[in-house]
Protein backbone atom coordinates (compact mmCIF):
# COMPACT_ATOMS: atom_id res chain seq x y z
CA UNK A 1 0.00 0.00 0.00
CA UNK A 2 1.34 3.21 -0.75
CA UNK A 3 -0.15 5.76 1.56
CA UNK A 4 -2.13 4.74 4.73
CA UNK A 5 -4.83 7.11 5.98
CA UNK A 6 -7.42 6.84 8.65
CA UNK A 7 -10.71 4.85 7.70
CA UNK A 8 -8.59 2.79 4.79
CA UNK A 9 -10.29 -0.92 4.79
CA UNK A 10 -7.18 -3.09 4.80
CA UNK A 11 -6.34 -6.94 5.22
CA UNK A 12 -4.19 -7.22 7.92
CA UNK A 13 -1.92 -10.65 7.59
CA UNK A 14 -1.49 -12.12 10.63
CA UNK A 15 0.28 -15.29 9.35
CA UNK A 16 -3.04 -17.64 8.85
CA UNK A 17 -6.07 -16.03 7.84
CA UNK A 18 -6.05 -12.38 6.63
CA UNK A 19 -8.17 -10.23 8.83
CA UNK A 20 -10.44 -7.71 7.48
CA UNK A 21 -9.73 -4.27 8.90
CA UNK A 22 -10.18 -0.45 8.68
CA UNK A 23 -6.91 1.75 10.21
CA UNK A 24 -7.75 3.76 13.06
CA UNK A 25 -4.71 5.99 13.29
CA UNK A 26 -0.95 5.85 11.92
CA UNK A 27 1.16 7.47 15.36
CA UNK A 28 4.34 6.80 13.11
CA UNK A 29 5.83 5.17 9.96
CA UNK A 30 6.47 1.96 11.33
CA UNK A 31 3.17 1.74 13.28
CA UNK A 32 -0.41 1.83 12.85
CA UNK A 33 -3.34 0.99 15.03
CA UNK A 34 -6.13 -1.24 12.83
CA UNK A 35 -9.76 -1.99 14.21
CA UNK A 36 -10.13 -5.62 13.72
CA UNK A 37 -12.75 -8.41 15.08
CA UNK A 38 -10.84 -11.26 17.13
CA UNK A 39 -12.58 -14.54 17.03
CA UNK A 40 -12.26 -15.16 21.07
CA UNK A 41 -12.73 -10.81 21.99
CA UNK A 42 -14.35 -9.35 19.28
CA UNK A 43 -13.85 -6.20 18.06
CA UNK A 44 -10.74 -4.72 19.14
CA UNK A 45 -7.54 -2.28 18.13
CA UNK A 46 -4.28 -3.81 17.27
CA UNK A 47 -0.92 -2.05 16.53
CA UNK A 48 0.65 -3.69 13.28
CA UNK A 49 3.44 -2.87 10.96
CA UNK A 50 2.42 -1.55 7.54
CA UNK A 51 4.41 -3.54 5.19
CA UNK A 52 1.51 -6.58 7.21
CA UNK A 53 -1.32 -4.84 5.49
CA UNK A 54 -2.99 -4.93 2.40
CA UNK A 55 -5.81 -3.16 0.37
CA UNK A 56 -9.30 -4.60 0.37
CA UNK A 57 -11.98 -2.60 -1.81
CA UNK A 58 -15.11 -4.14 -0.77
CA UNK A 59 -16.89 -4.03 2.67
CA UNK A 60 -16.89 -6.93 4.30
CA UNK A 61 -19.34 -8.41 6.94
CA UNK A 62 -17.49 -6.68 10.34
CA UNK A 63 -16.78 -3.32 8.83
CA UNK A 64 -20.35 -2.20 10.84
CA UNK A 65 -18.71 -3.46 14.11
CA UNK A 66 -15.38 -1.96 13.46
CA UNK A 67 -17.03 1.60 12.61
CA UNK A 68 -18.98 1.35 15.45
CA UNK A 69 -15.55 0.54 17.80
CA UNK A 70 -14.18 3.70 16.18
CA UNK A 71 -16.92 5.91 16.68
CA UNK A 72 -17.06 5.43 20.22
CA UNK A 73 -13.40 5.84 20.84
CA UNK A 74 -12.12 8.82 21.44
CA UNK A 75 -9.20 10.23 18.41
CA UNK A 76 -5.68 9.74 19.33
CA UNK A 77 -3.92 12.74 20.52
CA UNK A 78 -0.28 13.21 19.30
CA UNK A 79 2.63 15.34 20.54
CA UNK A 80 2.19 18.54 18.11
CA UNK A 81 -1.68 18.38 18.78
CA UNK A 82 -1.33 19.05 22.47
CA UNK A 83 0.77 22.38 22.06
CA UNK A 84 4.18 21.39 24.03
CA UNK A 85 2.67 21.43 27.62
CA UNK A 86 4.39 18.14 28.52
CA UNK A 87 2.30 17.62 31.35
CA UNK A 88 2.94 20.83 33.27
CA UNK A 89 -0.75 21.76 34.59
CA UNK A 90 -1.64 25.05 36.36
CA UNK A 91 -0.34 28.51 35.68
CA UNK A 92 3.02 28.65 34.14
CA UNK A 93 6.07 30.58 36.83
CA UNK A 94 3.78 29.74 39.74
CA UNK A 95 4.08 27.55 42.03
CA UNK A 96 1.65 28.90 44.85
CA UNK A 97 -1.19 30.19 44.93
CA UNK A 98 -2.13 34.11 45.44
CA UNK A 99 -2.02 35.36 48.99
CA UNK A 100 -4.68 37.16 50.85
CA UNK A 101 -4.55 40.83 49.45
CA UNK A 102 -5.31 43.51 52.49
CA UNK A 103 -7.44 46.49 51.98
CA UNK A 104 -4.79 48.82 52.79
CA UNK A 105 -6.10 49.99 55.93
């Protein structure tokens, strides 16, 4: 496959039987996250390498499960999307809060 965007259907080779998929997200070149049914859990996410996948143009039977799966997850959040905080919370160059201000009696 040349370029792998979200909602591709793929067929994800697992070494037996090709699953039927649709990719989820792609956090990095050699990684992306495909909705898949398992036999024993059902529908679930797995993380796979790319060159593992191939293109599948018709909808198969689980592709209303696996939409459903990805419609109630919540979209991946990557490093540039989250604007460099690096888990610093609260006001930046404080580390207390205000004191009591007097009335200037």
């Amino acid at each position: 496959m040349d370029a792998i965007t979200p909602g591709d259907l793929v067929n994800v080779d697992t070494g037996g039987t090709p699953l039927d998929g649709i990719v989820f997200d792609t956090p990095s070149a050699t990684k992306v996250v495909v909705a898949v049914v398992d036999r024993k859990k059902g529908p679930s996410f797995r993380t796979v390498n790319p060159a593992t996948l191939g293109e599948r143009t018709e909808e198969g039977p689980h592709d209303r499960a696996l939409r459903a799966l990805m419609n109630r997850t919540p979209l991946p959040v990557h490093g540039a999307a989250r604007g460099g905080a690096g888990g610093v919370r609260g006001r930046s160059g404080h580390t207390r809060a205000a004191m009591h201000r007097t009335t200037g009696k």
